[in-house]
Protein backbone atom coordinates (compact mmCIF):
# COMPACT_ATOMS: atom_id res chain seq x y z
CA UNK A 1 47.39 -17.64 -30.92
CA UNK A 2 43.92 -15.50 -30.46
CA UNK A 3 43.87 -12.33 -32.05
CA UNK A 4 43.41 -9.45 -29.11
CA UNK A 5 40.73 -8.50 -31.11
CA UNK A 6 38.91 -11.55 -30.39
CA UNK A 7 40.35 -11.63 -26.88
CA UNK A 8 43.50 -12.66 -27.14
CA UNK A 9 46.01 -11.74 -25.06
CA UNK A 10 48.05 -8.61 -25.23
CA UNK A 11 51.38 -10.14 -24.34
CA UNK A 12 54.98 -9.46 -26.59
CA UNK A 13 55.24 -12.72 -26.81
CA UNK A 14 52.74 -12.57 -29.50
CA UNK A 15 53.58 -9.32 -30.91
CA UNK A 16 55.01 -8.55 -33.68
CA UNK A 17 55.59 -4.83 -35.29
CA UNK A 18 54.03 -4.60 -38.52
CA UNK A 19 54.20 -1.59 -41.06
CA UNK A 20 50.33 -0.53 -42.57
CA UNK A 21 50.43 -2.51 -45.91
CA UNK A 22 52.47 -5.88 -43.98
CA UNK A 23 49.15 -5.62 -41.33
CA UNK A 24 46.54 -4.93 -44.21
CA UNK A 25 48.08 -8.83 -46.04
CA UNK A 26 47.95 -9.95 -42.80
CA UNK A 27 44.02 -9.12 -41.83
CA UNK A 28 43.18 -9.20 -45.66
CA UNK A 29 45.87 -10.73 -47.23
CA UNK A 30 45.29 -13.55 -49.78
CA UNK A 31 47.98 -15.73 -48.08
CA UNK A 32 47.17 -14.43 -44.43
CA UNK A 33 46.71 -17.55 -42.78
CA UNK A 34 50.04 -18.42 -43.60
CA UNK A 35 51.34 -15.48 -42.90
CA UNK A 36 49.84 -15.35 -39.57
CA UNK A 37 51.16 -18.72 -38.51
CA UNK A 38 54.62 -17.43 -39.43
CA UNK A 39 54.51 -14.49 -37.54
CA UNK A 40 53.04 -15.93 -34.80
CA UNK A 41 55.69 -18.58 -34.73
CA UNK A 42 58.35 -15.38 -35.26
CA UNK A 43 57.05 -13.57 -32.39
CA UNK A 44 57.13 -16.59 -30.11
CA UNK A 45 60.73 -17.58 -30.85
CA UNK A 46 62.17 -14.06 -30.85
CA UNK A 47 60.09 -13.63 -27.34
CA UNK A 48 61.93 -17.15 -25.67
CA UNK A 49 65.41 -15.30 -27.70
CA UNK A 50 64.84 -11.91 -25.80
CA UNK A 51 64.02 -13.40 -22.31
CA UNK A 52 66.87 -16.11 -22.44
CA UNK A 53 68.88 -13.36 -22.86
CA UNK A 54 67.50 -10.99 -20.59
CA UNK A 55 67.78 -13.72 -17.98
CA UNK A 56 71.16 -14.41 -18.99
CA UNK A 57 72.43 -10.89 -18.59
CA UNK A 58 70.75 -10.26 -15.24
CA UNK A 59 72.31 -13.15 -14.07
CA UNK A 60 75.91 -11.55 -15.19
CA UNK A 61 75.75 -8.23 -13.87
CA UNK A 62 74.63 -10.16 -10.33
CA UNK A 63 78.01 -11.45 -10.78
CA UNK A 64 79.82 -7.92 -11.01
């Protein structure tokens, strides 16, 4: 994952909402590299969550 910042893409699927002190450890953060693979791995997996079920609902109310 590239940071948008360094031209990374601006996509949920590497988005993750972050209060001001949770982004400050994660730009400045002792741990932040580790911290950014996490949430990077978070934001992936609760992207392919969201759109499975997105996809999955769509396809129900087709049904109806």
């Amino acid at each position: 994952m590239q940071r948008i910042a360094e031209g990374g893409r601006d996509h949920p699927s590497q988005m993750i909402a972050l209060c001001p002190n949770c982004h400050a450890m994660k730009e400045r953060g002792r741990n932040r590299k580790i911290l950014q693979a996490v949430l990077a791995s978070t934001a992936k997996r609760q992207h392919a969550i969201w759109v499975k079920g997105s996809t999955v609902s769509q396809a129900t109310s087709r049904k109806n």
